[in-house]
PDB file of N, CA and C in Angstrom:
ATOM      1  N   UNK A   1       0.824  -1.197   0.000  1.00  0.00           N
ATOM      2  CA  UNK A   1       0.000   0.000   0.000  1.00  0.00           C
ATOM      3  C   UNK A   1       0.862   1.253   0.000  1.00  0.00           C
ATOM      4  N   UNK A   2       1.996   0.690   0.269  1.00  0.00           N
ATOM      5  CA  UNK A   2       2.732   2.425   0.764  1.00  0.00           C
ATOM      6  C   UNK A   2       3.003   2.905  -0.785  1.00  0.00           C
ATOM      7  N   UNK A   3       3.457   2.005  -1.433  1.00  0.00           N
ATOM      8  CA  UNK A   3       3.262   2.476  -3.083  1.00  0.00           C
ATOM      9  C   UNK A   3       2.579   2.905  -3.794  1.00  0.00           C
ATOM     10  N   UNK A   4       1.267   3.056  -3.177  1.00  0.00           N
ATOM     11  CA  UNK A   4      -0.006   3.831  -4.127  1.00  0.00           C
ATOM     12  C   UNK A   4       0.103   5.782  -3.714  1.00  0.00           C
ATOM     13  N   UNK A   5       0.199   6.571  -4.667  1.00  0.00           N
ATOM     14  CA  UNK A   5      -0.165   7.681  -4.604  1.00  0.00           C
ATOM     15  C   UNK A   5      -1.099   8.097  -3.625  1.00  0.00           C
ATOM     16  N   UNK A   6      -1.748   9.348  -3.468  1.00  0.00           N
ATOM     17  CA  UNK A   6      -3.089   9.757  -2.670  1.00  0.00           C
ATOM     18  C   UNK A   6      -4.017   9.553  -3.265  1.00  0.00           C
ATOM     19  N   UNK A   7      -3.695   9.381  -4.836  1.00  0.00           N
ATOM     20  CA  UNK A   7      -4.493   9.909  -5.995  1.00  0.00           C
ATOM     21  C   UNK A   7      -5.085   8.377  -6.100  1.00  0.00           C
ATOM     22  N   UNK A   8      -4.353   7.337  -6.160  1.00  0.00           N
ATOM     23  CA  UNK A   8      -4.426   6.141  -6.422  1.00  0.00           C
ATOM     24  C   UNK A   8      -5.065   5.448  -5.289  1.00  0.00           C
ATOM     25  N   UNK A   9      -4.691   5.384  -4.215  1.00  0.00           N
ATOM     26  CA  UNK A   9      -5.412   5.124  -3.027  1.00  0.00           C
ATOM     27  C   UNK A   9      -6.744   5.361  -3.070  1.00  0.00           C
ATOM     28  N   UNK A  10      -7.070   6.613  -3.010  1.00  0.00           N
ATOM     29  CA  UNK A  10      -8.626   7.565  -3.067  1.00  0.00           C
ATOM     30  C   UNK A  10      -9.047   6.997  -3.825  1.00  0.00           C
ATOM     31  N   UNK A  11      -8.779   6.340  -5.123  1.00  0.00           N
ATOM     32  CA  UNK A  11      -9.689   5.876  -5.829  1.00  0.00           C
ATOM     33  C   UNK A  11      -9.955   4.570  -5.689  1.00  0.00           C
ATOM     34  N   UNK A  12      -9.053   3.747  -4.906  1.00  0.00           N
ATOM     35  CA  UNK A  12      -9.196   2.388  -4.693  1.00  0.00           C
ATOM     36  C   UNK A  12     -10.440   2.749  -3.502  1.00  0.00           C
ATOM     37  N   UNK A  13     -10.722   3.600  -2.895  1.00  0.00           N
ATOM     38  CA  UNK A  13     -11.429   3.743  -1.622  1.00  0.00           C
ATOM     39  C   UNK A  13     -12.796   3.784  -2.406  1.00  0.00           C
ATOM     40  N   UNK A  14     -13.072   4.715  -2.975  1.00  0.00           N
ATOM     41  CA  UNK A  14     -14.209   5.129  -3.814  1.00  0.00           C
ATOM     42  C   UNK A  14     -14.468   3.673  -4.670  1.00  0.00           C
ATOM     43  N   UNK A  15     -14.283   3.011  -5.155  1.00  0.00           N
ATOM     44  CA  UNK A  15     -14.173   1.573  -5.613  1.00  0.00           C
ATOM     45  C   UNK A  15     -14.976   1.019  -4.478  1.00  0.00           C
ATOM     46  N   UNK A  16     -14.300   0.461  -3.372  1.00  0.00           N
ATOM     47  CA  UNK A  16     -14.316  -0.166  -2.299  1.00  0.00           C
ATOM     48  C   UNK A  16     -16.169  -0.259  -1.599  1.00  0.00           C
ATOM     49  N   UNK A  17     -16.101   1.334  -1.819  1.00  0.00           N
ATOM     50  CA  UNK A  17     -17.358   2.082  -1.093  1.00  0.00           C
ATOM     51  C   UNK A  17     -18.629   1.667  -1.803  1.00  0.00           C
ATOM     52  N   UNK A  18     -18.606   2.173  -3.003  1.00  0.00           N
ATOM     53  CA  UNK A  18     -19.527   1.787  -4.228  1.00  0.00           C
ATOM     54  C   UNK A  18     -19.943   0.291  -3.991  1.00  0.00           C
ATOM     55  N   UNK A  19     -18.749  -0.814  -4.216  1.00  0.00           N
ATOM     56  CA  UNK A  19     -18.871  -1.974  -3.969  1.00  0.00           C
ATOM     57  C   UNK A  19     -19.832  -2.208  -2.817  1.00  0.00           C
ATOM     58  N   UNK A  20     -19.441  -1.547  -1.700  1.00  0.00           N
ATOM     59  CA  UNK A  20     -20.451  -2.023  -0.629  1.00  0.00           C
ATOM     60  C   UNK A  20     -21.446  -1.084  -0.215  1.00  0.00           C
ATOM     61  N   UNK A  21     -21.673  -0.029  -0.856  1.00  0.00           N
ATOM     62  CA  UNK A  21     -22.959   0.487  -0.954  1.00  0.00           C
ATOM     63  C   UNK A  21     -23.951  -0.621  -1.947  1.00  0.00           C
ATOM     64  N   UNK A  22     -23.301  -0.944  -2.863  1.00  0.00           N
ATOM     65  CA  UNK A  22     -24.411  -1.649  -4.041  1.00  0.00           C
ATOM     66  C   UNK A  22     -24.847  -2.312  -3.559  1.00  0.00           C
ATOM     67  N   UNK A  23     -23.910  -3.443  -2.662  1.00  0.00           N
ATOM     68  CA  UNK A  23     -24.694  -4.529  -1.791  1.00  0.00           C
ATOM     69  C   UNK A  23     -25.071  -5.684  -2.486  1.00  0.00           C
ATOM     70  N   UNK A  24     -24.208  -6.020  -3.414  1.00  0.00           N
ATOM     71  CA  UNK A  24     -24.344  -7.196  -4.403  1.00  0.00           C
ATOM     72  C   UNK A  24     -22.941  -8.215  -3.949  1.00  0.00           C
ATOM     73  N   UNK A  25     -22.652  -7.915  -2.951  1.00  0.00           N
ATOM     74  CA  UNK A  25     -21.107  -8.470  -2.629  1.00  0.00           C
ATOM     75  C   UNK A  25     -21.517  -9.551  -1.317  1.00  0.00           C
ATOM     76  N   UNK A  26     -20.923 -10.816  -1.708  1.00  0.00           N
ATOM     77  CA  UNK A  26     -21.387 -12.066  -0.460  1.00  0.00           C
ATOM     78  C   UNK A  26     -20.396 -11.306   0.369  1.00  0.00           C
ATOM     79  N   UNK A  27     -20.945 -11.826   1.765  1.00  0.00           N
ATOM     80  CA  UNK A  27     -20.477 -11.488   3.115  1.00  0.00           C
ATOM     81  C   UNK A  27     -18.820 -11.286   3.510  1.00  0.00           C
ATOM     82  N   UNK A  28     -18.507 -12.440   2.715  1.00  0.00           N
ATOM     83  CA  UNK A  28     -17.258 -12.581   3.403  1.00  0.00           C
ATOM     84  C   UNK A  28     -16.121 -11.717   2.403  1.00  0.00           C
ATOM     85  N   UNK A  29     -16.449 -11.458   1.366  1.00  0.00           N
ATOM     86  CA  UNK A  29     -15.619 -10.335  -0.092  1.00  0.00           C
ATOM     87  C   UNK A  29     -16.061  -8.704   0.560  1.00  0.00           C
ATOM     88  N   UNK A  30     -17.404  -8.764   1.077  1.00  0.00           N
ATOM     89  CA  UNK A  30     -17.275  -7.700   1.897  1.00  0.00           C
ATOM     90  C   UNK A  30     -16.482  -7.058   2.988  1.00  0.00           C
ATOM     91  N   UNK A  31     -16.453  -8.434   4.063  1.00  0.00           N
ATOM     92  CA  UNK A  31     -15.448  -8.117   4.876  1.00  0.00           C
ATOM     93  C   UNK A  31     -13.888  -7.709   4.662  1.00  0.00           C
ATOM     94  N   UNK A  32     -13.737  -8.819   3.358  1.00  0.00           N
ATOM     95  CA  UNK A  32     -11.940  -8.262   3.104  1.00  0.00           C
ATOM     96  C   UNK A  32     -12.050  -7.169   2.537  1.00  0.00           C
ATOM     97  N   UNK A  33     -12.925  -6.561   1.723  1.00  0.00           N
ATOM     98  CA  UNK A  33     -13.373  -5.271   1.085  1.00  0.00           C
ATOM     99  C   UNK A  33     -13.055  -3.991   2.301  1.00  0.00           C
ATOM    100  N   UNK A  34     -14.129  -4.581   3.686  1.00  0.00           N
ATOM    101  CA  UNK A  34     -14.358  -3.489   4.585  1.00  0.00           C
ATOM    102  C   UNK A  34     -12.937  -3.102   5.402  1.00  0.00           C
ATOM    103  N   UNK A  35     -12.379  -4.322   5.189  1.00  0.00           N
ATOM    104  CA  UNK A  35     -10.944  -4.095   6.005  1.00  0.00           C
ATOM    105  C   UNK A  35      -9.453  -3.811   5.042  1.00  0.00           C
ATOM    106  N   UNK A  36      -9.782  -3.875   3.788  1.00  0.00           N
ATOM    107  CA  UNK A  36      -8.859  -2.858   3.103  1.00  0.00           C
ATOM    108  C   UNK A  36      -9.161  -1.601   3.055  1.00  0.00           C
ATOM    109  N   UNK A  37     -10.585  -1.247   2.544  1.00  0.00           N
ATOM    110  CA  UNK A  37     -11.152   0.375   3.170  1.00  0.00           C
ATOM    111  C   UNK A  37     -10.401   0.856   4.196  1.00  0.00           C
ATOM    112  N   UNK A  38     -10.716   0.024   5.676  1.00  0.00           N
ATOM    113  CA  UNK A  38     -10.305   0.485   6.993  1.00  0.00           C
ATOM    114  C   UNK A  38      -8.393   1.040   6.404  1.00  0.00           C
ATOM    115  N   UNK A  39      -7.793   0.036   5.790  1.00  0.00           N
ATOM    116  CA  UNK A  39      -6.427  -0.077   5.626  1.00  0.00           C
ATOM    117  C   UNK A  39      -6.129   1.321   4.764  1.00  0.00           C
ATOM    118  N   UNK A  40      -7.142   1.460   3.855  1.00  0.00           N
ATOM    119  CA  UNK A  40      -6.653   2.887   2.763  1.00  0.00           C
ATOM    120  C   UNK A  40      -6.959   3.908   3.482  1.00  0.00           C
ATOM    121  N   UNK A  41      -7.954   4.132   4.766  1.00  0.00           N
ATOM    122  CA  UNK A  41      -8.597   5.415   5.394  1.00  0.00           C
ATOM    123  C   UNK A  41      -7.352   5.725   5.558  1.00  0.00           C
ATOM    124  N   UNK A  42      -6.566   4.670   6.689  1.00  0.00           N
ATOM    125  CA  UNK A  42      -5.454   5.083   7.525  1.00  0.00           C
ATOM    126  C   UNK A  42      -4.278   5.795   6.689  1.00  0.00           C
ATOM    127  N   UNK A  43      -3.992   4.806   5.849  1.00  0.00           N
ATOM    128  CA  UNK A  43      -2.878   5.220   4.972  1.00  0.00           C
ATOM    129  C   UNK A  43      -3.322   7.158   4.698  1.00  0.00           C
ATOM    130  N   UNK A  44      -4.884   7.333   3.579  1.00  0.00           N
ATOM    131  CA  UNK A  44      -4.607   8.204   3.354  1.00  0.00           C
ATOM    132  C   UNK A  44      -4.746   9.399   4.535  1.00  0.00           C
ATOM    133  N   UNK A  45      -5.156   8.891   5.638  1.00  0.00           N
ATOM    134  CA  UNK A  45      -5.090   9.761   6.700  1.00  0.00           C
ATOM    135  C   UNK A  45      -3.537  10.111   7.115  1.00  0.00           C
ATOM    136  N   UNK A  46      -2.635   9.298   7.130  1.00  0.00           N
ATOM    137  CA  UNK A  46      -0.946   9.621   7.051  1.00  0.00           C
ATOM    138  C   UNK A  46      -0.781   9.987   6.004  1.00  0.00           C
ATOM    139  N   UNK A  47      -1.023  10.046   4.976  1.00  0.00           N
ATOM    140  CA  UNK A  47      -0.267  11.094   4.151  1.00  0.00           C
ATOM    141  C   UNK A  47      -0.905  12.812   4.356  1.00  0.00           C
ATOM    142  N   UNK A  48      -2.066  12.735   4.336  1.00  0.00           N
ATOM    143  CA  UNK A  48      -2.610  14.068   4.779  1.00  0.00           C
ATOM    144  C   UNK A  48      -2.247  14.569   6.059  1.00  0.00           C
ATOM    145  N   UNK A  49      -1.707  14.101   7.254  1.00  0.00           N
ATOM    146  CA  UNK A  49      -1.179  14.230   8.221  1.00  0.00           C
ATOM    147  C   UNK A  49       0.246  14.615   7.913  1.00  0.00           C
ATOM    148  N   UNK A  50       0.866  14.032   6.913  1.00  0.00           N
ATOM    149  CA  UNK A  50       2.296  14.309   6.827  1.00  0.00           C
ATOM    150  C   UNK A  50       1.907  15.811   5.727  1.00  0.00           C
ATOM    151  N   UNK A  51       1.461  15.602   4.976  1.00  0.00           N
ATOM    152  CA  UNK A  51       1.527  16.739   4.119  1.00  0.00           C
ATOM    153  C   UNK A  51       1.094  18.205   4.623  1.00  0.00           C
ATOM    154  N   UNK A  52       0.009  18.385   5.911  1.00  0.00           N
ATOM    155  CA  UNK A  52       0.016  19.068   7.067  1.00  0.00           C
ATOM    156  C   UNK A  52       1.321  19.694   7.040  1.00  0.00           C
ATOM    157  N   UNK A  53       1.456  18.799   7.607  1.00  0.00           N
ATOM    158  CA  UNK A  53       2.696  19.335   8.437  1.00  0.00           C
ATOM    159  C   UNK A  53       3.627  19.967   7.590  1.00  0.00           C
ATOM    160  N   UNK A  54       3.749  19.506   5.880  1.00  0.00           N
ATOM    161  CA  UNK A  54       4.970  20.516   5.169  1.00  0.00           C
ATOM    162  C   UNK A  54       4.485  21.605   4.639  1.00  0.00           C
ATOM    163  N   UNK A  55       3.279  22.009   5.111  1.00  0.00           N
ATOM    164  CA  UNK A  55       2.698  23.136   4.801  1.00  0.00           C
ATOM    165  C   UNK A  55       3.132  24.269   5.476  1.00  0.00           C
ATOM    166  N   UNK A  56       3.569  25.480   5.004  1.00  0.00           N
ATOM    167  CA  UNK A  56       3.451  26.521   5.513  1.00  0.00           C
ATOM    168  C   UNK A  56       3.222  27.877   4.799  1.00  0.00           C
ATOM    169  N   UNK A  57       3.264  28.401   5.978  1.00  0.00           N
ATOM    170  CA  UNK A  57       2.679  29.900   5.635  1.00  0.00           C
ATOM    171  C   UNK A  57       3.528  31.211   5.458  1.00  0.00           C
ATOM    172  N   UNK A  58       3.525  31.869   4.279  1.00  0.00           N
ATOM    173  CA  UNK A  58       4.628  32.716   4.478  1.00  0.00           C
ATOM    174  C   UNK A  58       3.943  33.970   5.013  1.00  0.00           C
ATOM    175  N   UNK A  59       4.808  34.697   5.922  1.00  0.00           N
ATOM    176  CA  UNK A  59       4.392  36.417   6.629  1.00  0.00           C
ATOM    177  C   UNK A  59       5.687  37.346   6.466  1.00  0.00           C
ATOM    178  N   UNK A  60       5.061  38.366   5.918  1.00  0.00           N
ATOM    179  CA  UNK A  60       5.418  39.801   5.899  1.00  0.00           C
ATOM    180  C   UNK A  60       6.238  39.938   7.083  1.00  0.00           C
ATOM    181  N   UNK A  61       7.075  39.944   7.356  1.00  0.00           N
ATOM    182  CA  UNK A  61       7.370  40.790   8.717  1.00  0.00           C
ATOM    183  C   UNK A  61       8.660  41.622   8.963  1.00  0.00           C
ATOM    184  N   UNK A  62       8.070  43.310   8.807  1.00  0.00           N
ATOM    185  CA  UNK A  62       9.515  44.041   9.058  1.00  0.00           C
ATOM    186  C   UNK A  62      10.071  43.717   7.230  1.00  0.00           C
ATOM    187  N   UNK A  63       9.169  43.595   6.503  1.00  0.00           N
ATOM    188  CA  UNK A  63       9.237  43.896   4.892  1.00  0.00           C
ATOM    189  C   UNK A  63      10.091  42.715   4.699  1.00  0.00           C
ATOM    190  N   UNK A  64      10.654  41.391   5.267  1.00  0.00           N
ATOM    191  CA  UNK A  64      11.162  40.118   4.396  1.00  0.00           C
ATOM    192  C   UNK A  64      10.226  39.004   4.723  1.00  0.00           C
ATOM    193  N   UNK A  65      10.333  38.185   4.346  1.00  0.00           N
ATOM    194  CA  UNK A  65       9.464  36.850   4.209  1.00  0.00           C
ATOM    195  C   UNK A  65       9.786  36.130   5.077  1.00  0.00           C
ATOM    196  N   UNK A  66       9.498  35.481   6.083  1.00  0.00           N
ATOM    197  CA  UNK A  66       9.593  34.442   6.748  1.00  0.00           C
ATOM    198  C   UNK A  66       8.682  33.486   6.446  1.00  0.00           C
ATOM    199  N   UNK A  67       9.355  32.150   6.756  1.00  0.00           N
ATOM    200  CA  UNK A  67       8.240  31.042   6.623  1.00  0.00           C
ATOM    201  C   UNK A  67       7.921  30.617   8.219  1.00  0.00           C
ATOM    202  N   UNK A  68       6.916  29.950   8.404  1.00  0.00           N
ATOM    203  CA  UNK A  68       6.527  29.418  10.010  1.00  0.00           C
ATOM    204  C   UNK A  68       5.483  28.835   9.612  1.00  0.00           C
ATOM    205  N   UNK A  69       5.303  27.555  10.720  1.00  0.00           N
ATOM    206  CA  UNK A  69       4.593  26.400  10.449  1.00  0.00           C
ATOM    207  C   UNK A  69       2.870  26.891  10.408  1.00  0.00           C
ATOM    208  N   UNK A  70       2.922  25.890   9.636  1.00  0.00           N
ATOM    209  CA  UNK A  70       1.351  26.126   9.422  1.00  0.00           C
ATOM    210  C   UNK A  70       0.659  26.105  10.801  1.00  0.00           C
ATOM    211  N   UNK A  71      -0.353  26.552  11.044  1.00  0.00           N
ATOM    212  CA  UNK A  71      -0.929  26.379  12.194  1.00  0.00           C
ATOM    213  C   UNK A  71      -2.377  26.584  12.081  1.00  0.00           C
ATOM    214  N   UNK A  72      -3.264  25.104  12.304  1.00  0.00           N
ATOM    215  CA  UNK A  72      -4.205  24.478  11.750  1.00  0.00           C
ATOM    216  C   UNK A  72      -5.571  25.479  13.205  1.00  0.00           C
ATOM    217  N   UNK A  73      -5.120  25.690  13.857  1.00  0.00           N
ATOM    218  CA  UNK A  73      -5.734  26.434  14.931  1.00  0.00           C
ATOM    219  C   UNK A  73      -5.963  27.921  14.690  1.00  0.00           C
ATOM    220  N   UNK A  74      -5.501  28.603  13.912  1.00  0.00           N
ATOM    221  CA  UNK A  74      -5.043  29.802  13.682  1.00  0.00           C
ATOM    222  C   UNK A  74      -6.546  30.102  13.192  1.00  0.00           C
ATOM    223  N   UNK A  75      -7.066  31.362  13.606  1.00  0.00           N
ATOM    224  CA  UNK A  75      -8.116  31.658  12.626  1.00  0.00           C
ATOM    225  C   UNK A  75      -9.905  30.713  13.097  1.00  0.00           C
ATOM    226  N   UNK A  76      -8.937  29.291  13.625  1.00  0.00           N
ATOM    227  CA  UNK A  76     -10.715  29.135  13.737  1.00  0.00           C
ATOM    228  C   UNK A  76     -11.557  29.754  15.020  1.00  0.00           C
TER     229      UNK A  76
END
């Protein structure tokens, strides 16, 4: 799994979902279905967690640019 993109993942998820929304899937293809889902949430939840974090924000300050970490609290 660590080899799939975000891009690639997400779509294996959306696959996954469909599949078991339709509800044409015997019990047990569901389950390995429901527990690779569980497996891609996580994954793409670590990459969005990592990509967080290389985010930042640039500020004005005293007329040069600084960078400083994003800060997901800021503003709400």
């Amino acid at each position: 799994m660590e080899d799939l993109t975000f891009e690639q993942a997400m779509k294996r998820l959306e696959e996954i979902v469909s599949r078991l929304e339709a509800g044409d899937v015997p019990l047990d293809q569901s389950m390995t279905l429901f527990e690779e889902g569980t497996k891609l949430s996580a994954y793409l939840s670590k990459l969005l967690d990592t990509a967080e974090q290389k985010v930042t924000m640039i500020t004005a300050q005293n007329g040069t640019e600084t960078e400083v970490p994003f800060d997901t609290e800021e503003g709400e």
